[in-house]
PDB file of N, CA and C in Angstrom:
ATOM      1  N   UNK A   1     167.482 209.695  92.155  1.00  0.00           N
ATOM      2  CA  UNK A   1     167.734 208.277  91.980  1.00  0.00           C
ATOM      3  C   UNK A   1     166.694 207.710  91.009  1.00  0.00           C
ATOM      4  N   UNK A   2     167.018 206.565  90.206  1.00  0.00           N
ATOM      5  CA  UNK A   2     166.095 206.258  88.982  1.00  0.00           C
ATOM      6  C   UNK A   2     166.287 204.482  89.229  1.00  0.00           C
ATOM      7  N   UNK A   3     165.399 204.163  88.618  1.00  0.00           N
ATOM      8  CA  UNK A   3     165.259 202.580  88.933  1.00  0.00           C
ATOM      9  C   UNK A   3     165.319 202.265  87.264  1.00  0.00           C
ATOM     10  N   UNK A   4     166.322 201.296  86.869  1.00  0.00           N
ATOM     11  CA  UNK A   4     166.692 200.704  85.715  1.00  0.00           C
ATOM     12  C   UNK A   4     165.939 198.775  85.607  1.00  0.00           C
ATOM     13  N   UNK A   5     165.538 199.138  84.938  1.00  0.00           N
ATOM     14  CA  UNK A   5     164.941 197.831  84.438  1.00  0.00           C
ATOM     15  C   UNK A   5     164.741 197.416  83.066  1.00  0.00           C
ATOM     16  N   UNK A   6     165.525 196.143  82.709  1.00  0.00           N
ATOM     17  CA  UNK A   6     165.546 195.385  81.374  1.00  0.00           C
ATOM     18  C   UNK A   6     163.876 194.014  81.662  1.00  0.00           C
ATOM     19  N   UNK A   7     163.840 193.927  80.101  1.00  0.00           N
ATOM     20  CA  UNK A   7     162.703 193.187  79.651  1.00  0.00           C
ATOM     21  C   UNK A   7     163.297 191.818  80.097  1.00  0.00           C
ATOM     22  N   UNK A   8     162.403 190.967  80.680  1.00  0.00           N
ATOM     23  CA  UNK A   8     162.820 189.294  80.701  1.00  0.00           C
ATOM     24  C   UNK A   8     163.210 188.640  79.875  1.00  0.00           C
ATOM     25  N   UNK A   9     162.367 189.196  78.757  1.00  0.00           N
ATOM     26  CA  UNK A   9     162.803 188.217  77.609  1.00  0.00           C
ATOM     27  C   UNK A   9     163.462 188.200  76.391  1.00  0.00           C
ATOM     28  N   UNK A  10     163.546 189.851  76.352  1.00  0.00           N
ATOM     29  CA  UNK A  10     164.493 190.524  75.525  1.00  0.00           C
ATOM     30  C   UNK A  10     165.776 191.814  75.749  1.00  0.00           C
ATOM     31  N   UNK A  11     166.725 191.284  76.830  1.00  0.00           N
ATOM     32  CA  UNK A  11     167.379 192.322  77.793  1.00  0.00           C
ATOM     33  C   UNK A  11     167.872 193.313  76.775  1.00  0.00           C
ATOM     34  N   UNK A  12     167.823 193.892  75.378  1.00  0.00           N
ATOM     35  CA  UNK A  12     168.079 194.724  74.641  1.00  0.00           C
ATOM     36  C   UNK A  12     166.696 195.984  75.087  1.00  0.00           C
ATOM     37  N   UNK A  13     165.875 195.902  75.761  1.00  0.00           N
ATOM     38  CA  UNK A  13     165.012 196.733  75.842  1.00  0.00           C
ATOM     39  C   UNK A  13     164.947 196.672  77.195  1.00  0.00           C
ATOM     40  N   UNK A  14     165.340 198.515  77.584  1.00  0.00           N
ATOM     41  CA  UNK A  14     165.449 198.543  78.587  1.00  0.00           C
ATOM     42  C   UNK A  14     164.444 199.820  79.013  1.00  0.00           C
ATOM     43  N   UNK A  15     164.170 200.378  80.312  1.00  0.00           N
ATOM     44  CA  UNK A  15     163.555 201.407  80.944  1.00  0.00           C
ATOM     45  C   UNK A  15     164.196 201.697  82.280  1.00  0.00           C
ATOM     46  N   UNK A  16     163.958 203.487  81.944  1.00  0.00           N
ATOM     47  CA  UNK A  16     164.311 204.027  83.207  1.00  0.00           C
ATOM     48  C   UNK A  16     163.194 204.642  84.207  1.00  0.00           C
ATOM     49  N   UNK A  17     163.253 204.436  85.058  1.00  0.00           N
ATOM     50  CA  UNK A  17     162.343 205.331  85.366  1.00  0.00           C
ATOM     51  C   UNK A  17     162.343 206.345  86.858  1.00  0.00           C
ATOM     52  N   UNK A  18     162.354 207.102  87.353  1.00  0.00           N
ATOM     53  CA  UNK A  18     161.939 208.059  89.090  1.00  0.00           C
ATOM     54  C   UNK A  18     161.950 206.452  89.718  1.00  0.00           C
ATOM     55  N   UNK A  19     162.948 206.449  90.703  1.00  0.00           N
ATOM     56  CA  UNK A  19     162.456 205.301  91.918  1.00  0.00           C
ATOM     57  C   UNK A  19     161.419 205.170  92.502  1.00  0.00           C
ATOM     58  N   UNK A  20     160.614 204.103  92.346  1.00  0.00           N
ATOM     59  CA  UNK A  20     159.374 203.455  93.059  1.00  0.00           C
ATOM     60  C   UNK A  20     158.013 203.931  91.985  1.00  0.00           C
ATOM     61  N   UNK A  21     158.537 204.415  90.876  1.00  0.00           N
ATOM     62  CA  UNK A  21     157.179 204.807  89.897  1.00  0.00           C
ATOM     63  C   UNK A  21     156.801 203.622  88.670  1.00  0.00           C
ATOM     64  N   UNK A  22     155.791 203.473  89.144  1.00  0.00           N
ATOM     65  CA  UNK A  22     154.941 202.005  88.342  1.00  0.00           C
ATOM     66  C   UNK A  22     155.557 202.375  87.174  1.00  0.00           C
ATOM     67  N   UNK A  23     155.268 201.298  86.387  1.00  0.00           N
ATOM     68  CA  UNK A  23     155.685 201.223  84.922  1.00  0.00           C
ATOM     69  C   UNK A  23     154.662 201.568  84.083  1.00  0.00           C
ATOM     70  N   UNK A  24     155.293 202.394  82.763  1.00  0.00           N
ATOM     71  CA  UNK A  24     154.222 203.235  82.404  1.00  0.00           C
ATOM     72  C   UNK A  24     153.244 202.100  81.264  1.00  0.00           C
ATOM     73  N   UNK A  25     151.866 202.959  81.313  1.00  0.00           N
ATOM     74  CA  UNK A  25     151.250 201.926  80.321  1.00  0.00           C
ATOM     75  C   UNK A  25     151.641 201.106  78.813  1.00  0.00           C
ATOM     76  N   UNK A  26     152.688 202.304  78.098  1.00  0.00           N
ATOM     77  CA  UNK A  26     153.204 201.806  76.897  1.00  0.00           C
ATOM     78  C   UNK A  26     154.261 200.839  77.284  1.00  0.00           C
ATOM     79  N   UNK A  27     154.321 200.587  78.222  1.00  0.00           N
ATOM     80  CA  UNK A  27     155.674 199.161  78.700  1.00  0.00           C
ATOM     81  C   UNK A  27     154.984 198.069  79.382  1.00  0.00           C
ATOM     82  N   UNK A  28     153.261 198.028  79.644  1.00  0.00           N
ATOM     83  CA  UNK A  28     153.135 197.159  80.486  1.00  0.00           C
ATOM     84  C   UNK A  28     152.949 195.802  79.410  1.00  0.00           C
ATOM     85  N   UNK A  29     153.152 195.385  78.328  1.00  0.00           N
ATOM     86  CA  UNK A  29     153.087 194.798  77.373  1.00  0.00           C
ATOM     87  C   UNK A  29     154.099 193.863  77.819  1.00  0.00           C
ATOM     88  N   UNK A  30     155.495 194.238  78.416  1.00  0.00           N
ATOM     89  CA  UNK A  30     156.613 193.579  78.413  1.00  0.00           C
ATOM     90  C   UNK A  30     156.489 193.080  80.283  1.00  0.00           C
ATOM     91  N   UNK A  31     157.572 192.180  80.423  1.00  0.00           N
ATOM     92  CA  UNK A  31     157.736 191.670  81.978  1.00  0.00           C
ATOM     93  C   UNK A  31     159.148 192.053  82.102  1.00  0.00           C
ATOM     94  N   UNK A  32     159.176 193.532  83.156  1.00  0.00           N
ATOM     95  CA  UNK A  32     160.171 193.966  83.136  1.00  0.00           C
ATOM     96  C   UNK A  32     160.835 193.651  84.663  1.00  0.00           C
ATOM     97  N   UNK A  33     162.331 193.375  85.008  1.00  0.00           N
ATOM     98  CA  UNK A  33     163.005 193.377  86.262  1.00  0.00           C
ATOM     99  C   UNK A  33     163.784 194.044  86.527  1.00  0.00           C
ATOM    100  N   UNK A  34     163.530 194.452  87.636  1.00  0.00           N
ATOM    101  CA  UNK A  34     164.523 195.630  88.309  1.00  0.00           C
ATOM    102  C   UNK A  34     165.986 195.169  88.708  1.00  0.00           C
ATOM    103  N   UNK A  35     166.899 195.660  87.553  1.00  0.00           N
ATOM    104  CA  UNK A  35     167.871 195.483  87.887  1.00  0.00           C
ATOM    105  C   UNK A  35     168.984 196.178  89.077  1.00  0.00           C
ATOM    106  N   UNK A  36     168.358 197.470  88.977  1.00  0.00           N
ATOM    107  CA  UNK A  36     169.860 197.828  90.239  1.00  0.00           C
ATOM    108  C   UNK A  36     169.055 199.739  89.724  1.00  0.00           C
ATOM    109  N   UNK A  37     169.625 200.620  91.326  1.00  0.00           N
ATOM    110  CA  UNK A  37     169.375 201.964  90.721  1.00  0.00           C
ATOM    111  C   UNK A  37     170.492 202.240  90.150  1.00  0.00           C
ATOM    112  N   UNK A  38     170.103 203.644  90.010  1.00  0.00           N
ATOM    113  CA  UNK A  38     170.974 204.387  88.867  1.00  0.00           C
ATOM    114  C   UNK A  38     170.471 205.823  89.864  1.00  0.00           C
ATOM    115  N   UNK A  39     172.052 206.214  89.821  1.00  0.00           N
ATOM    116  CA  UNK A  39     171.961 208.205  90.204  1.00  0.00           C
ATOM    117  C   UNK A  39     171.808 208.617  89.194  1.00  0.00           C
ATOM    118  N   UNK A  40     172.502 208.392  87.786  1.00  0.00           N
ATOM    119  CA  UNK A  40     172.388 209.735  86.835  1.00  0.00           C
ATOM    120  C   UNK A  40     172.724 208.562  85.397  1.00  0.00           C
ATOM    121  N   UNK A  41     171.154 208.761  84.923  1.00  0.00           N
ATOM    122  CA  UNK A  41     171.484 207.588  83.917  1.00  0.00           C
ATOM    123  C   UNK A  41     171.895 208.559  82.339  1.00  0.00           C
ATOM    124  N   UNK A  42     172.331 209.738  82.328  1.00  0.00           N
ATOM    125  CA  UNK A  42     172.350 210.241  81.218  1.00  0.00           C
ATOM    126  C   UNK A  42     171.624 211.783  81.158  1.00  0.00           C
ATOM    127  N   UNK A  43     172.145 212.397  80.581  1.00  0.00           N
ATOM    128  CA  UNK A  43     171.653 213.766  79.954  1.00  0.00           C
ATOM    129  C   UNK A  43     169.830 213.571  79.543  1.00  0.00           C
ATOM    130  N   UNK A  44     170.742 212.931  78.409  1.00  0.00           N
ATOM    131  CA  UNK A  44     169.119 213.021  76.974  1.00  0.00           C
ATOM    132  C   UNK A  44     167.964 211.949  78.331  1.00  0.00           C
ATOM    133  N   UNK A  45     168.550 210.615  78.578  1.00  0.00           N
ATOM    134  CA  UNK A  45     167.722 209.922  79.553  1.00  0.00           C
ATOM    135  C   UNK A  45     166.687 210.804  80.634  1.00  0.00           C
ATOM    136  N   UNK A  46     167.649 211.364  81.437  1.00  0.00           N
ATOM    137  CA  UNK A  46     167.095 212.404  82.678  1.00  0.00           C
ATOM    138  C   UNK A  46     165.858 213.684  81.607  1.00  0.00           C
ATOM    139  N   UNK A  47     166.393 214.160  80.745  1.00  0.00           N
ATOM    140  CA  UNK A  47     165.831 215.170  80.116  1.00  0.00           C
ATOM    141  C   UNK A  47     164.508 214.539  79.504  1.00  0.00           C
ATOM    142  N   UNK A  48     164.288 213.152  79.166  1.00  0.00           N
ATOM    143  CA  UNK A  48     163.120 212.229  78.960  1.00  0.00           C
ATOM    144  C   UNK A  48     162.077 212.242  79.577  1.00  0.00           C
ATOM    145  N   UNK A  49     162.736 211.486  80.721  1.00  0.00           N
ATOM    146  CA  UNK A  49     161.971 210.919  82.040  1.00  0.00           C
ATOM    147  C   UNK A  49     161.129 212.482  82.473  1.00  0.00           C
ATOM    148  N   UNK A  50     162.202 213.335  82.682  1.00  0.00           N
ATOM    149  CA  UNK A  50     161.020 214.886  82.882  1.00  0.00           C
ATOM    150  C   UNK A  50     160.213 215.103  82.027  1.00  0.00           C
ATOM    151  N   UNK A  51     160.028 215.198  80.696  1.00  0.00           N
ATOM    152  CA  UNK A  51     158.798 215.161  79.503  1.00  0.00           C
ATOM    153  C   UNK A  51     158.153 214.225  79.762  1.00  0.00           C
ATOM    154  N   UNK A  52     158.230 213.152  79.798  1.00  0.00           N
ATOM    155  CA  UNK A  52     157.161 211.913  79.801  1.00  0.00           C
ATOM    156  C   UNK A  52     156.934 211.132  81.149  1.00  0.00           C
ATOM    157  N   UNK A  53     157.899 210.781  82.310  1.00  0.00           N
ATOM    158  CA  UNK A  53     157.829 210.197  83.028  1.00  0.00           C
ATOM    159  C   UNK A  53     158.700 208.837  83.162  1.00  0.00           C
ATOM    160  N   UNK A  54     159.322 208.716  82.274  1.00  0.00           N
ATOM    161  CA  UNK A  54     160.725 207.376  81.943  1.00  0.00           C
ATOM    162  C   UNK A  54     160.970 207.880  80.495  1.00  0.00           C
ATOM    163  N   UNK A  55     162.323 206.723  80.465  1.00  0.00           N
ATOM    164  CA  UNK A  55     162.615 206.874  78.650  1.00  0.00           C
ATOM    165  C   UNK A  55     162.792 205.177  78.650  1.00  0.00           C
ATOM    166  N   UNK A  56     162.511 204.733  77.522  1.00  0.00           N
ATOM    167  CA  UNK A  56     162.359 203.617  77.386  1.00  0.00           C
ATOM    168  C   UNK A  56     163.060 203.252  75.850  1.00  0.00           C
ATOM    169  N   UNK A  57     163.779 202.327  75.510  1.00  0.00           N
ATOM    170  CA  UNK A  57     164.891 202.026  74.481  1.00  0.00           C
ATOM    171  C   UNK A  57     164.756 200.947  74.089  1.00  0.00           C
ATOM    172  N   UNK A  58     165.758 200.723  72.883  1.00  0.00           N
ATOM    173  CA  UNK A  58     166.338 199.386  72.545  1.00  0.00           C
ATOM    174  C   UNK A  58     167.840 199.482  72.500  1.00  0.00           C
ATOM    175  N   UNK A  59     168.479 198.873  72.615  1.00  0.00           N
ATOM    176  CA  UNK A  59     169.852 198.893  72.602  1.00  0.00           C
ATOM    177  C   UNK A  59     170.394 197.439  71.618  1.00  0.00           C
ATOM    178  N   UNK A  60     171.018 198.152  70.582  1.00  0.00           N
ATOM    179  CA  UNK A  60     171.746 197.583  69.439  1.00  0.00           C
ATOM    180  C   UNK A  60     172.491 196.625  69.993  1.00  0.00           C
ATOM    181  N   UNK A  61     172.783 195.533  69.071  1.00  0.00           N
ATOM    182  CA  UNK A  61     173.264 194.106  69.651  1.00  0.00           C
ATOM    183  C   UNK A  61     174.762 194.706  69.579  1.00  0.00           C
ATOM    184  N   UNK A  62     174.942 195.836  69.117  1.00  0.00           N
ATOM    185  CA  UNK A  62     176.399 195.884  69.788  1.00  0.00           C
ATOM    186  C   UNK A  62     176.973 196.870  70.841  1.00  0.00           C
ATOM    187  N   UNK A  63     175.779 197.011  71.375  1.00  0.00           N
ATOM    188  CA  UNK A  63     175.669 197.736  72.863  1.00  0.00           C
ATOM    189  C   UNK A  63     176.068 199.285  73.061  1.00  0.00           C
ATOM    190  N   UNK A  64     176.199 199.822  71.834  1.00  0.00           N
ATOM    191  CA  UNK A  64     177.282 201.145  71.197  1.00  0.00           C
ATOM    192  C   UNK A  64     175.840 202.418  71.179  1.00  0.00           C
ATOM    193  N   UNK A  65     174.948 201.575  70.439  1.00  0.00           N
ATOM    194  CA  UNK A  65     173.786 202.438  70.030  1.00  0.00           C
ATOM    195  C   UNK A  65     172.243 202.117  70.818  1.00  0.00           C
ATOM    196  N   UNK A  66     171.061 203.160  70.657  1.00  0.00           N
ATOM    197  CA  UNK A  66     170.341 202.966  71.258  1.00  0.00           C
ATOM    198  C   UNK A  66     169.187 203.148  70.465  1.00  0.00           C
ATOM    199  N   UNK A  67     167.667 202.925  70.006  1.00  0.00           N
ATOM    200  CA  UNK A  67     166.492 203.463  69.505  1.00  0.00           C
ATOM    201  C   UNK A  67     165.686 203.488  70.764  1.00  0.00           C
ATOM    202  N   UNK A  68     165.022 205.014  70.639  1.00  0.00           N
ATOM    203  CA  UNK A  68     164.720 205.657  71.712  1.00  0.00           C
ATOM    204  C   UNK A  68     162.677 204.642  71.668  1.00  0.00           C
ATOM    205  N   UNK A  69     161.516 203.913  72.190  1.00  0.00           N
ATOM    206  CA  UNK A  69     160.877 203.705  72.171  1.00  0.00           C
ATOM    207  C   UNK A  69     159.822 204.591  72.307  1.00  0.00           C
TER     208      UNK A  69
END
């Protein structure tokens, strides 16, 4: 299970992360809210979060595409 959370002030930037794991230092910049879990947020996502500990994005204003942060 993974805990999904968008930025307050810019919901195009979002993070995933392991349920109940603090937010990592390169995100504490932003004020992020927990929107809802997630079982299986993706291949490349899941395959992230194991290298680093979350994957963290932007998502294109036309919701199609993503830049990985």
């Amino acid at each position: 299970m993974f805990d999904f959370y968008e930025d307050d002030n810019d919901q195009s930037y979002q993070l995933y992360l392991p349920e109940g794991a603090a937010v990592p230092a390169k995100a504490a910049g932003r004020k992020w809210s927990l929107k809802r879990h997630v079982v299986d947020p993706g291949y490349y996502q899941r395959k992230r979060i194991d290298e680093q500990g979350y994957f963290m994005c932007k998502v294109h204003p036309d919701s199609v595409d993503w830049d990985e942060l």
